[in-house]
Protein backbone atom coordinates (compact mmCIF):
# COMPACT_ATOMS: atom_id res chain seq x y z
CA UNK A 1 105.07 75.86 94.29
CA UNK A 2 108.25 74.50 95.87
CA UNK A 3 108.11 75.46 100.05
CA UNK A 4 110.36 74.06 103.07
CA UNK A 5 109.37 74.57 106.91
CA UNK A 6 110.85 77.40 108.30
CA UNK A 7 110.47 75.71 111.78
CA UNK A 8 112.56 72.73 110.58
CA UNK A 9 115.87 74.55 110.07
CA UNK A 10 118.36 75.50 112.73
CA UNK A 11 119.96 78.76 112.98
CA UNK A 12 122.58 79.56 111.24
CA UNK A 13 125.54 82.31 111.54
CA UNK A 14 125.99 84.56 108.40
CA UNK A 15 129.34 83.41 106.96
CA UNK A 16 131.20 86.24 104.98
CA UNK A 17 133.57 84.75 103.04
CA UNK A 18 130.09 83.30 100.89
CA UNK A 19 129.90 86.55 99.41
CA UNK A 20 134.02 86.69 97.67
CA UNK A 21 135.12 85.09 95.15
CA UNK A 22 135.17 81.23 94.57
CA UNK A 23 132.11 80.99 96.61
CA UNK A 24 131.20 77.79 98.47
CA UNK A 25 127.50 77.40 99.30
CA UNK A 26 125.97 75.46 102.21
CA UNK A 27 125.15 71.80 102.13
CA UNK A 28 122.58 71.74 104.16
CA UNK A 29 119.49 69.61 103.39
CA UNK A 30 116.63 71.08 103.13
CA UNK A 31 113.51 69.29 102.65
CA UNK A 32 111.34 70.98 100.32
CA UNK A 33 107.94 70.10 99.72
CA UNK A 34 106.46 70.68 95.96
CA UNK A 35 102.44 71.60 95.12
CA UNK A 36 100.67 72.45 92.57
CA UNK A 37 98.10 74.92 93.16
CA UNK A 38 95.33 75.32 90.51
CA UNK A 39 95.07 78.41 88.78
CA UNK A 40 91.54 79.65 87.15
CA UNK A 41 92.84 80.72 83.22
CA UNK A 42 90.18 83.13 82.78
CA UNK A 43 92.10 85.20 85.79
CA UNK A 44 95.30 84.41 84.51
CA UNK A 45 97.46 87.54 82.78
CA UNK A 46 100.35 87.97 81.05
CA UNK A 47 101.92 91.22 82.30
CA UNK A 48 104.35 91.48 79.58
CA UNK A 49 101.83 90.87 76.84
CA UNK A 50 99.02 93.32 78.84
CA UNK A 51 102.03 95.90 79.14
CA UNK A 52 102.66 96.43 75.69
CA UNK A 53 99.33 96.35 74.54
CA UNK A 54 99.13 99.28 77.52
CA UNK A 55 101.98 100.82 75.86
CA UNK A 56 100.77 100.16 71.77
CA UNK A 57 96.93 101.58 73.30
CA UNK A 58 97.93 103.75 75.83
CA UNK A 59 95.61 102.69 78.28
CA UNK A 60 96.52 101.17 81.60
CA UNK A 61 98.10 98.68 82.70
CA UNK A 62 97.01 95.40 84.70
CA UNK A 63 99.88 96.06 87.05
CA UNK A 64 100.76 99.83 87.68
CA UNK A 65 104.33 100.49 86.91
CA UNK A 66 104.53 102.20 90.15
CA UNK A 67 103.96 98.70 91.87
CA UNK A 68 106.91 97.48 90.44
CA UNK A 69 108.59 100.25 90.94
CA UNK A 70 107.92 100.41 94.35
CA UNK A 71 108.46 96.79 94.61
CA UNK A 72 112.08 97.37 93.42
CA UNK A 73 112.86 100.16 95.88
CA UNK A 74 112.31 97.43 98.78
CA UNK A 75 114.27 95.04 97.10
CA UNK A 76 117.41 97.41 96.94
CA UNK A 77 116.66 98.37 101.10
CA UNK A 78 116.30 94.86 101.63
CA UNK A 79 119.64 94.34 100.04
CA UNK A 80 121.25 97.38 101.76
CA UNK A 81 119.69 96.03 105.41
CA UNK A 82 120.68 93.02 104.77
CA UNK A 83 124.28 93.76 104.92
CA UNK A 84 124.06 94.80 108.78
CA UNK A 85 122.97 90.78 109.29
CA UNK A 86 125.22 88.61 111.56
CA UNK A 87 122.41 85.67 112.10
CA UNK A 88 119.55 84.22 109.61
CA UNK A 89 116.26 84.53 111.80
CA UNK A 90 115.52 81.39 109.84
């Protein structure tokens, strides 16, 4: 897992002209920190393998479709709010 401290960065004004053509991005440092975090493989699942065997079977999924879906209808609001924003609460 690769993290950084929210409470380490300074705020920042949105800059509009990131989001046009040629786009320059920030070159701010940001200190990451990098973990490993153990993971049981007898819990582990691969979703795309365990969805078409749902599909081939027809029995249900490990992840219901309508989490995703869901899932995807607050990344599109997120992206729709997220055009109102002047200044990065980070």
């Amino acid at each position: 897992m690769r993290r950084f401290s929210r409470a380490a960065l300074k705020p920042k004004r949105l800059d509009r002209k990131l989001a046009s053509a040629n786009r320059q991005y920030p070159s701010d440092q940001i200190a990451f920190k990098e973990e490993t975090i153990p993971v049981n493989k007898q819990f582990a699942v691969d979703v795309y393998r365990d969805f078409a065997r749902a599909i081939r079977t027809g029995t249900v999924p490990f992840v219901d479709p309508r989490e995703t879906l869901a899932l995807m209808h607050i990344m599109a609001q997120c992206r729709c709010d997220a055009e109102r924003i002047r200044f990065t609460p980070l």
